[in-house]
PDB file of N, CA and C in Angstrom:
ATOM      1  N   UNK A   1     -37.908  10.353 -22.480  1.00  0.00           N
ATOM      2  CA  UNK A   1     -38.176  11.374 -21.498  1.00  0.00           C
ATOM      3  C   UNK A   1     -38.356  12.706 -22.224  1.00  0.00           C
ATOM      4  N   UNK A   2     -39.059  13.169 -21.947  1.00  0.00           N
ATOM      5  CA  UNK A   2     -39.476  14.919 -22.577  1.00  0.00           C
ATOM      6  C   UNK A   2     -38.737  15.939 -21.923  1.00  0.00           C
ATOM      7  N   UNK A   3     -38.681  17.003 -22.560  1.00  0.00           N
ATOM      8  CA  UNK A   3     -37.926  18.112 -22.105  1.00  0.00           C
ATOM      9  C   UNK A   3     -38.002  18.815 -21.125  1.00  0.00           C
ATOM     10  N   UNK A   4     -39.895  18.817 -20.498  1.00  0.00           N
ATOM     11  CA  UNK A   4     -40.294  18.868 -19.975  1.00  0.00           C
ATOM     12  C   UNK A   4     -40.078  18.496 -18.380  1.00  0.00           C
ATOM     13  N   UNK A   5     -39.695  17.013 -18.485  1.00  0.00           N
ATOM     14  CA  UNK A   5     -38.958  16.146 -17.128  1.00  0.00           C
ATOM     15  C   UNK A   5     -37.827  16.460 -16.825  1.00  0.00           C
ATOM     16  N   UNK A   6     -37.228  16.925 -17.269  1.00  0.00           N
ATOM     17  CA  UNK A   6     -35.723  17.354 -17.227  1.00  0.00           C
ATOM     18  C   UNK A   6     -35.712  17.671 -15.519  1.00  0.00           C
ATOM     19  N   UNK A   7     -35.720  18.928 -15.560  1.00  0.00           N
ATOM     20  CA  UNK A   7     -35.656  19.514 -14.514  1.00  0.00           C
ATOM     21  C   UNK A   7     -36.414  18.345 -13.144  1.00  0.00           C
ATOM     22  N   UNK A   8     -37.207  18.133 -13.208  1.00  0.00           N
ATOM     23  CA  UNK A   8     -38.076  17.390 -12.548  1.00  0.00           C
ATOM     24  C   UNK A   8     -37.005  16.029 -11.771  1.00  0.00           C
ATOM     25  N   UNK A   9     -36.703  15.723 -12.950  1.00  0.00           N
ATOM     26  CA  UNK A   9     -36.049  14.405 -12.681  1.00  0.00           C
ATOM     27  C   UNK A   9     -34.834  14.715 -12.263  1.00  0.00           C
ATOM     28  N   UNK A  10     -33.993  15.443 -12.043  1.00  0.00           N
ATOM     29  CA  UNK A  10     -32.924  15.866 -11.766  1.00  0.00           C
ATOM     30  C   UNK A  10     -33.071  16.387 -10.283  1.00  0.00           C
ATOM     31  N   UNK A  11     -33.921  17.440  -9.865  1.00  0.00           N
ATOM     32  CA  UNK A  11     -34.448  17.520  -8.881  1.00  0.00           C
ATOM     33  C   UNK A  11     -34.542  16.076  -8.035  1.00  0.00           C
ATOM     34  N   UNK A  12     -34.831  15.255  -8.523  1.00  0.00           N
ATOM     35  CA  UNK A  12     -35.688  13.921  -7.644  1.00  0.00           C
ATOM     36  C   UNK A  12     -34.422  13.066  -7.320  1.00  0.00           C
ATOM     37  N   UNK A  13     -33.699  13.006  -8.452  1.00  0.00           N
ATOM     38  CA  UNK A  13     -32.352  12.146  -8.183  1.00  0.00           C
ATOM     39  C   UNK A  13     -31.387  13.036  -7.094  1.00  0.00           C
ATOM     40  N   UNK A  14     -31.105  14.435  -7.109  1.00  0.00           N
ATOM     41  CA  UNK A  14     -30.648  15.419  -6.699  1.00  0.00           C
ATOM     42  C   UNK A  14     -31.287  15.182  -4.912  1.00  0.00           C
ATOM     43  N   UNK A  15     -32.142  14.695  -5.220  1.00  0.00           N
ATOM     44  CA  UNK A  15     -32.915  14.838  -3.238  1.00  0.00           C
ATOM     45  C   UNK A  15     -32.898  13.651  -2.944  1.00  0.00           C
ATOM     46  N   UNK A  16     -32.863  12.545  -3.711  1.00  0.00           N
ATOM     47  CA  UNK A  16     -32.590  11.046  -2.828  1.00  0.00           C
ATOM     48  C   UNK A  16     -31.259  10.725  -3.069  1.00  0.00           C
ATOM     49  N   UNK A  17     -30.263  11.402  -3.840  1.00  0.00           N
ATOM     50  CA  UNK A  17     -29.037  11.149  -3.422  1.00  0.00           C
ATOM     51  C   UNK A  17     -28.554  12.057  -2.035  1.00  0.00           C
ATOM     52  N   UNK A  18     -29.229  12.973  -1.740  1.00  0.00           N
ATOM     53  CA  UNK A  18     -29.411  13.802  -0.251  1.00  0.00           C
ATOM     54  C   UNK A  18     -29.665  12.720   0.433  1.00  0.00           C
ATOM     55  N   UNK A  19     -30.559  12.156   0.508  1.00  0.00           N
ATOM     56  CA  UNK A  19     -31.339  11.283   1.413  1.00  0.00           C
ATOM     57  C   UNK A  19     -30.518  10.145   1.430  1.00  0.00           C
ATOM     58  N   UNK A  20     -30.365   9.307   0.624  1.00  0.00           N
ATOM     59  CA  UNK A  20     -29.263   8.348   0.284  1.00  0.00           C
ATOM     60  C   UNK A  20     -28.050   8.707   1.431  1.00  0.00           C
ATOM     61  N   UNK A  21     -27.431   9.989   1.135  1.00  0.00           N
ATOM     62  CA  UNK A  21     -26.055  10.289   1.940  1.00  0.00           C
ATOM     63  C   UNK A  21     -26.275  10.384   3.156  1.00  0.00           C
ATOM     64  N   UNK A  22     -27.362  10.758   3.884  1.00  0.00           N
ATOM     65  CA  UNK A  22     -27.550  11.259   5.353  1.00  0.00           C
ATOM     66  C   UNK A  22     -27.692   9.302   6.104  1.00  0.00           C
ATOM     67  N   UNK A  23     -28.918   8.930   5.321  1.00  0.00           N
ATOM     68  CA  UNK A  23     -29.407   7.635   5.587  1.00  0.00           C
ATOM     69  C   UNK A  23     -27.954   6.812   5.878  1.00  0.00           C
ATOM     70  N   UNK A  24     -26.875   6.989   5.100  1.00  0.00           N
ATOM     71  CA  UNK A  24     -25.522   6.498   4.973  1.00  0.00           C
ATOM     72  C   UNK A  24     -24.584   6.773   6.134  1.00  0.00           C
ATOM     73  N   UNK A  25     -24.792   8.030   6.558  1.00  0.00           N
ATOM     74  CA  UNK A  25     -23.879   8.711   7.677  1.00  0.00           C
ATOM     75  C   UNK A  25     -24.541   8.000   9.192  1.00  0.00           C
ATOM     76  N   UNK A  26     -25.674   8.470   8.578  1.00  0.00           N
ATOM     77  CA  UNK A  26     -26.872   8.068  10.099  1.00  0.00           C
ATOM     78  C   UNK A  26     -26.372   6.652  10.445  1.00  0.00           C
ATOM     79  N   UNK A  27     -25.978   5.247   9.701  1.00  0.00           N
ATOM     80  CA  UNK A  27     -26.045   4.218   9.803  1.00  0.00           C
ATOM     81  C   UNK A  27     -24.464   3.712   9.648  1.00  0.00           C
ATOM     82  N   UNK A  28     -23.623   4.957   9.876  1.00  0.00           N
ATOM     83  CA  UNK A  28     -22.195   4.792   9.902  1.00  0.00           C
ATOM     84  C   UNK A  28     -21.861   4.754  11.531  1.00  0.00           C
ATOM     85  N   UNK A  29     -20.563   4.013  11.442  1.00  0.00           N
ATOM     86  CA  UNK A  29     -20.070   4.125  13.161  1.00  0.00           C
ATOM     87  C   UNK A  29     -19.120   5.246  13.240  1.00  0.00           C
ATOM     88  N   UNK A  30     -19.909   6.398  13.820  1.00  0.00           N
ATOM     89  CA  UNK A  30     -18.854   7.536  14.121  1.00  0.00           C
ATOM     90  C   UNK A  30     -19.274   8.034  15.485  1.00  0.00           C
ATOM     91  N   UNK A  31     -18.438   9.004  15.869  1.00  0.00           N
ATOM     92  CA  UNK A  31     -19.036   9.412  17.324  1.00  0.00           C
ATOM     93  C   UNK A  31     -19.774  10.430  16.504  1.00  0.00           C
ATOM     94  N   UNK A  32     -20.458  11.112  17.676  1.00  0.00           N
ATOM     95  CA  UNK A  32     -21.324  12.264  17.204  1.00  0.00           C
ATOM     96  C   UNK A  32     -21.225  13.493  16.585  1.00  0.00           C
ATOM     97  N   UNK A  33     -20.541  14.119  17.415  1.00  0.00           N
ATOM     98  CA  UNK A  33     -19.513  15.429  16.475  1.00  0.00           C
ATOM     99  C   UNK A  33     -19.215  15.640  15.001  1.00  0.00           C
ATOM    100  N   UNK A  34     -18.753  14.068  15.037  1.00  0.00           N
ATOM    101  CA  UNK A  34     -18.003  13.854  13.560  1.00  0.00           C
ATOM    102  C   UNK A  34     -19.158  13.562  12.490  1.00  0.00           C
ATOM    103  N   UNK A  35     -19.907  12.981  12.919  1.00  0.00           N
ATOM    104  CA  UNK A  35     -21.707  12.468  12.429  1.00  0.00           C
ATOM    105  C   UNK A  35     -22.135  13.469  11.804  1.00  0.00           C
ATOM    106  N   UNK A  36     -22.190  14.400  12.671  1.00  0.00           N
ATOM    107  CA  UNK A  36     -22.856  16.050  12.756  1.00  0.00           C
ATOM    108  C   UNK A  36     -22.317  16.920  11.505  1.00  0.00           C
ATOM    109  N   UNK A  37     -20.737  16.921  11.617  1.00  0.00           N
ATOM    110  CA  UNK A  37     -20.181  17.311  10.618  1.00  0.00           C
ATOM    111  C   UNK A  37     -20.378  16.957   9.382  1.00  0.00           C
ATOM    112  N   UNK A  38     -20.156  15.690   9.466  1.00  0.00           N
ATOM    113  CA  UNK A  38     -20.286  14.964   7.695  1.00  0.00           C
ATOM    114  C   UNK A  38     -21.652  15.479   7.607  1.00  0.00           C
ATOM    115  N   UNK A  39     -22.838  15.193   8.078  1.00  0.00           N
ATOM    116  CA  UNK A  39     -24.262  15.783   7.691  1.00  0.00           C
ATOM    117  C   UNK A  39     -24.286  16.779   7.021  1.00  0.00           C
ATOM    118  N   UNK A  40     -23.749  17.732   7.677  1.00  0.00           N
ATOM    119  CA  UNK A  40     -23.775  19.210   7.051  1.00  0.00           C
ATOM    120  C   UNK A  40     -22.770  19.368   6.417  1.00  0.00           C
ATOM    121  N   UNK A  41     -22.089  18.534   5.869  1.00  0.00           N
ATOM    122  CA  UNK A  41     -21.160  18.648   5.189  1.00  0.00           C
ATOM    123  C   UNK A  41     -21.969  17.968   3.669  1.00  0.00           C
ATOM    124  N   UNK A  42     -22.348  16.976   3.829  1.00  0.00           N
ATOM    125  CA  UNK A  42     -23.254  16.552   3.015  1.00  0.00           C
ATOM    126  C   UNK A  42     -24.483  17.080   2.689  1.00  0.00           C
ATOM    127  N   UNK A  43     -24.962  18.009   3.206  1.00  0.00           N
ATOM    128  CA  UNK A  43     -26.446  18.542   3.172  1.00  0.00           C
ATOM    129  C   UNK A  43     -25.918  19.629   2.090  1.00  0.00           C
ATOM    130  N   UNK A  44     -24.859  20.479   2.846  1.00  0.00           N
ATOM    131  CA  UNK A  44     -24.340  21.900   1.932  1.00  0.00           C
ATOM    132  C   UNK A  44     -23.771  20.870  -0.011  1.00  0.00           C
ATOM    133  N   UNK A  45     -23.241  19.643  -0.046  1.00  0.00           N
ATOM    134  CA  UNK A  45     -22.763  19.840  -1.058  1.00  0.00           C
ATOM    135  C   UNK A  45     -24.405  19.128  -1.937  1.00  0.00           C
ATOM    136  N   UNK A  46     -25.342  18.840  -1.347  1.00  0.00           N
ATOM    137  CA  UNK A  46     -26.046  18.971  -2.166  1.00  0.00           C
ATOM    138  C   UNK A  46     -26.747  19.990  -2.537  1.00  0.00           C
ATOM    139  N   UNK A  47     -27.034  21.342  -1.322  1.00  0.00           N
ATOM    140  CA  UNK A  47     -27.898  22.221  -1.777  1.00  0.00           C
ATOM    141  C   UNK A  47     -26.542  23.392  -2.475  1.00  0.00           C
ATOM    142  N   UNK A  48     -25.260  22.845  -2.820  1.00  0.00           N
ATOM    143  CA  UNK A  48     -24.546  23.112  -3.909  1.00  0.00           C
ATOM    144  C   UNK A  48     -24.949  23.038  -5.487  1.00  0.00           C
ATOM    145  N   UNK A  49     -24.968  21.311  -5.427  1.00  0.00           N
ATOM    146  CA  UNK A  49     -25.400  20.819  -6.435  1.00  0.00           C
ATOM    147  C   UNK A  49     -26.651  21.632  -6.890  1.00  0.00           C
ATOM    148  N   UNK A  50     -27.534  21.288  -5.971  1.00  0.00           N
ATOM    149  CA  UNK A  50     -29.329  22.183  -6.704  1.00  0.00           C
ATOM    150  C   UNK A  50     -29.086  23.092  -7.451  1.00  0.00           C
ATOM    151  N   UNK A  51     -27.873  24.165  -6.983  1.00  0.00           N
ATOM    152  CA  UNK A  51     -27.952  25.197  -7.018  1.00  0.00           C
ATOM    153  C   UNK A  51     -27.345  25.589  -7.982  1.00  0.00           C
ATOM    154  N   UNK A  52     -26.640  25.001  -8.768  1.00  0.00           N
ATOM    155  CA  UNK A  52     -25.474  24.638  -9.673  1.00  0.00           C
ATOM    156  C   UNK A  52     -26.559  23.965 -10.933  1.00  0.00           C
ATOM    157  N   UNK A  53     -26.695  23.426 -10.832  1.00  0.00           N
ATOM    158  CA  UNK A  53     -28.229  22.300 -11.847  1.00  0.00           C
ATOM    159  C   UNK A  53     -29.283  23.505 -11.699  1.00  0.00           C
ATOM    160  N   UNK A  54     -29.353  24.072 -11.044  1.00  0.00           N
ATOM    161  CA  UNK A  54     -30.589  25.517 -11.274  1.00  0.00           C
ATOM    162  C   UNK A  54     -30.127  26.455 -12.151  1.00  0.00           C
ATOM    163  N   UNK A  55     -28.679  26.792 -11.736  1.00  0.00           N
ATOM    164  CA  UNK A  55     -28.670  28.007 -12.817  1.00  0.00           C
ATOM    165  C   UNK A  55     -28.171  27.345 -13.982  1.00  0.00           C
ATOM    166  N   UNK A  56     -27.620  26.285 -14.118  1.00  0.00           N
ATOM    167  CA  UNK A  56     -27.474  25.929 -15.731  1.00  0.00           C
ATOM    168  C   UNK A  56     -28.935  25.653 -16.247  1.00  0.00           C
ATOM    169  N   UNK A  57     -29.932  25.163 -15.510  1.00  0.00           N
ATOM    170  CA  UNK A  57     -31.456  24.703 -16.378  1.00  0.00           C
ATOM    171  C   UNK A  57     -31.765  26.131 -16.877  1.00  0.00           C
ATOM    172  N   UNK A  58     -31.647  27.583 -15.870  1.00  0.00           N
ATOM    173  CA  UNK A  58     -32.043  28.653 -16.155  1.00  0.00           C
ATOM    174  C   UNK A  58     -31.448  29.389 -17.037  1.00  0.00           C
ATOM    175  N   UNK A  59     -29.604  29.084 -17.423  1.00  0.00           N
ATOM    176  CA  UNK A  59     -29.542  29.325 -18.706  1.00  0.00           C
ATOM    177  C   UNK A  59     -29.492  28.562 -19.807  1.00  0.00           C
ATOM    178  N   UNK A  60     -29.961  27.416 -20.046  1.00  0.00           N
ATOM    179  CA  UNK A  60     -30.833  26.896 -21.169  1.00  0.00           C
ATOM    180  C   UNK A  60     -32.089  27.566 -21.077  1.00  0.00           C
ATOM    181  N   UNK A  61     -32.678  27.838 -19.930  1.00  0.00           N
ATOM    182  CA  UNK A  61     -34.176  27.991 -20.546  1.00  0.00           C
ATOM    183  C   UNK A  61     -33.665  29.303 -21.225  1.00  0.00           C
ATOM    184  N   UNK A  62     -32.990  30.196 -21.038  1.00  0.00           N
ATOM    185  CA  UNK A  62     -32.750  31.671 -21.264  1.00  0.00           C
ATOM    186  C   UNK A  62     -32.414  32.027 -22.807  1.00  0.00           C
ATOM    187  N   UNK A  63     -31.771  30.622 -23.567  1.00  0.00           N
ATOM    188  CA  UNK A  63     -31.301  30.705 -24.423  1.00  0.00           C
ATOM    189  C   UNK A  63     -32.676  30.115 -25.353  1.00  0.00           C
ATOM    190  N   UNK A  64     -33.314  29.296 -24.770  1.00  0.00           N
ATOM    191  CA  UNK A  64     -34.261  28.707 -25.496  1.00  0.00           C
ATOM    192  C   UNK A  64     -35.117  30.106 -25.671  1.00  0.00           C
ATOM    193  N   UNK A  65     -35.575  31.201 -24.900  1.00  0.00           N
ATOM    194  CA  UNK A  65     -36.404  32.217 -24.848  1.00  0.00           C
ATOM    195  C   UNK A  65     -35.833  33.380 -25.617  1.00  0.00           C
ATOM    196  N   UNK A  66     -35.027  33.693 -25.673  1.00  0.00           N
ATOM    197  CA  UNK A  66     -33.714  34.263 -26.715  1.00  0.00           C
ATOM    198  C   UNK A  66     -33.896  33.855 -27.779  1.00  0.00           C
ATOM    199  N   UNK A  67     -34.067  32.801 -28.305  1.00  0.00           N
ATOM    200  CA  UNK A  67     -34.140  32.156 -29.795  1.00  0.00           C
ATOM    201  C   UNK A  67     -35.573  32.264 -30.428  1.00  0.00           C
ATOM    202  N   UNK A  68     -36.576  32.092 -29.431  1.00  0.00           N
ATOM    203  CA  UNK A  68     -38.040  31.962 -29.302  1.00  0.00           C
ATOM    204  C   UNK A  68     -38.089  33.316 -30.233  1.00  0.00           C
ATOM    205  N   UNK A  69     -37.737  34.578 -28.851  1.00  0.00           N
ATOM    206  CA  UNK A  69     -37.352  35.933 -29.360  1.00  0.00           C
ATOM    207  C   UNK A  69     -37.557  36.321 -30.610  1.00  0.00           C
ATOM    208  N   UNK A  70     -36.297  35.629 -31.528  1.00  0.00           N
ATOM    209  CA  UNK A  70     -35.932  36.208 -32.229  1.00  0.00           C
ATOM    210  C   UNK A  70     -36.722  35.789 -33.631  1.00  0.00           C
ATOM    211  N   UNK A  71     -37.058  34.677 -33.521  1.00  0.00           N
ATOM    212  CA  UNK A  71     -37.992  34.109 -33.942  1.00  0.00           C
ATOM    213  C   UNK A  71     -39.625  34.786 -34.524  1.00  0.00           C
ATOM    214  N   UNK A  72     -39.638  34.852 -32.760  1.00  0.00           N
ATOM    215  CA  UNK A  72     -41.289  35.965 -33.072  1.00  0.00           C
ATOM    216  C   UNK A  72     -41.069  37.237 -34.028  1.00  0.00           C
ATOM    217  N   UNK A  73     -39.836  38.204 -33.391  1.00  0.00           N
ATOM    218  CA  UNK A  73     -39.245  39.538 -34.221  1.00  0.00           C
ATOM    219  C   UNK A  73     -39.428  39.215 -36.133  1.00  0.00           C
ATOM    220  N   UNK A  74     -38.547  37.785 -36.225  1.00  0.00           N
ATOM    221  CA  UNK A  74     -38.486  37.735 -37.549  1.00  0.00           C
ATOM    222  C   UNK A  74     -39.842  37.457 -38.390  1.00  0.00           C
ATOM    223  N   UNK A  75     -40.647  36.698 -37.738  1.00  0.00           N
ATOM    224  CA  UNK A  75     -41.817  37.014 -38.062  1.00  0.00           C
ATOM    225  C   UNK A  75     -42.782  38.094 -38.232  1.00  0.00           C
ATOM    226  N   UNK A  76     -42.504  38.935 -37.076  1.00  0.00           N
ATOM    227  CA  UNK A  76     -42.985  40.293 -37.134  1.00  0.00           C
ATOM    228  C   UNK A  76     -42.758  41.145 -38.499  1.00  0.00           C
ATOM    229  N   UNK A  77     -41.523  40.691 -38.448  1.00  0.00           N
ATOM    230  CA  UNK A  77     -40.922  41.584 -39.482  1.00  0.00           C
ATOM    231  C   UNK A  77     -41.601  41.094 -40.815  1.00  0.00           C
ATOM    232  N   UNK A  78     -41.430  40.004 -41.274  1.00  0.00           N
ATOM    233  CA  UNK A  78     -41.860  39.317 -42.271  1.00  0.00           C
ATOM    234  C   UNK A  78     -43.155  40.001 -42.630  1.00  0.00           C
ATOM    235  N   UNK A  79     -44.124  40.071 -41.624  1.00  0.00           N
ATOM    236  CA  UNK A  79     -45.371  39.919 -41.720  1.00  0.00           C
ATOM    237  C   UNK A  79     -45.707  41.294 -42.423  1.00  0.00           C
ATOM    238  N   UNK A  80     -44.577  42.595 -41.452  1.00  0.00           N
ATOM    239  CA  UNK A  80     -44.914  43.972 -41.910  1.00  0.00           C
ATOM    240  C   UNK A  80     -44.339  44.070 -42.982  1.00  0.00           C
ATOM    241  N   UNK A  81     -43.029  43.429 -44.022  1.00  0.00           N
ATOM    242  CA  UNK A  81     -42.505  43.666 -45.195  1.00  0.00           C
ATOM    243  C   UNK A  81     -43.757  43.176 -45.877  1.00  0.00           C
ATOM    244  N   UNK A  82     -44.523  41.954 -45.961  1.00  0.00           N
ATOM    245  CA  UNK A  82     -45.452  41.185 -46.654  1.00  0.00           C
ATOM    246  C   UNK A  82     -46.663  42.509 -46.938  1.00  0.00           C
ATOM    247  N   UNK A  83     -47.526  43.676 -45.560  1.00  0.00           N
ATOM    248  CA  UNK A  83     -48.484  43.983 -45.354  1.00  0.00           C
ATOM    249  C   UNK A  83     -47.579  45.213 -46.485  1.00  0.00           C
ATOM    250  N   UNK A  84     -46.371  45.532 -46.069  1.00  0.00           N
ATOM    251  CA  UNK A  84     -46.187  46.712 -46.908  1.00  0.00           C
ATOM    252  C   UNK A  84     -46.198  46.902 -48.768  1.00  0.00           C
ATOM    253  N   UNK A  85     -45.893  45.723 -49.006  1.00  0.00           N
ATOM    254  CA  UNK A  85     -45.813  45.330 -50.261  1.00  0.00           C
ATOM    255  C   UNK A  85     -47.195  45.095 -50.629  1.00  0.00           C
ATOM    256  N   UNK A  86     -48.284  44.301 -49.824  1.00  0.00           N
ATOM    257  CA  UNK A  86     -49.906  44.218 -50.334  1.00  0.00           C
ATOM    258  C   UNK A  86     -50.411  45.096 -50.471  1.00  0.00           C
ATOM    259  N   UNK A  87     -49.933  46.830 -49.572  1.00  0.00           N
ATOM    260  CA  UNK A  87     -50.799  47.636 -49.589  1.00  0.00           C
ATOM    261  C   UNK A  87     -49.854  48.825 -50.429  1.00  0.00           C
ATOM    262  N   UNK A  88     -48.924  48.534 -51.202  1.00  0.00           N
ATOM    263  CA  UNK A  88     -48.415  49.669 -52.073  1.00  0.00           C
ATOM    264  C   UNK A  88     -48.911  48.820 -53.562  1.00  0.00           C
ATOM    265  N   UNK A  89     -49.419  47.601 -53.404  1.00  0.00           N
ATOM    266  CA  UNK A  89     -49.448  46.935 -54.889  1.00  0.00           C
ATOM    267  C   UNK A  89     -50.848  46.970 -55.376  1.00  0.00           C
TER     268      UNK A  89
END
């Protein structure tokens, strides 16, 4: 799997285990009230989860862009120590 899918696939498992839980309640013997409850009781702890799996993907990506960063800078730098030295020599 690529790094790429990450998110993707997490998302997908993340919404049919939603679906999974409701499909589960729906086909449970409860009275209604109580039905109602677990639903939204189940709905909130997944759009928990999303939400929880969102901001950790967003700080990996943050750190990956941070590093990228510093990366480009050191190059920068490189490039102007290299131009300064070609053009005093």
């Amino acid at each position: 799997m690529r790094r790429n899918d990450i998110p993707r696939t997490v998302l997908t498992f993340a919404l049919g285990a939603g679906i999974g839980a409701v499909v589960a309640l729906l086909l449970a013997p409860k009275a209604g009230e109580e039905l109602r409850d677990d639903i939204v009781d189940s709905v909130n702890d997944g759009v928990n989860q999303i939400r929880s799996t969102g901001k950790d993907l967003r700080r990996r990506a943050q750190k990956v862009v941070d590093v990228a960063k510093d990366h480009v800078q050191d190059a920068l730098d490189a490039g102007d120590r290299a131009y300064s030295q070609a053009k005093n020599a």
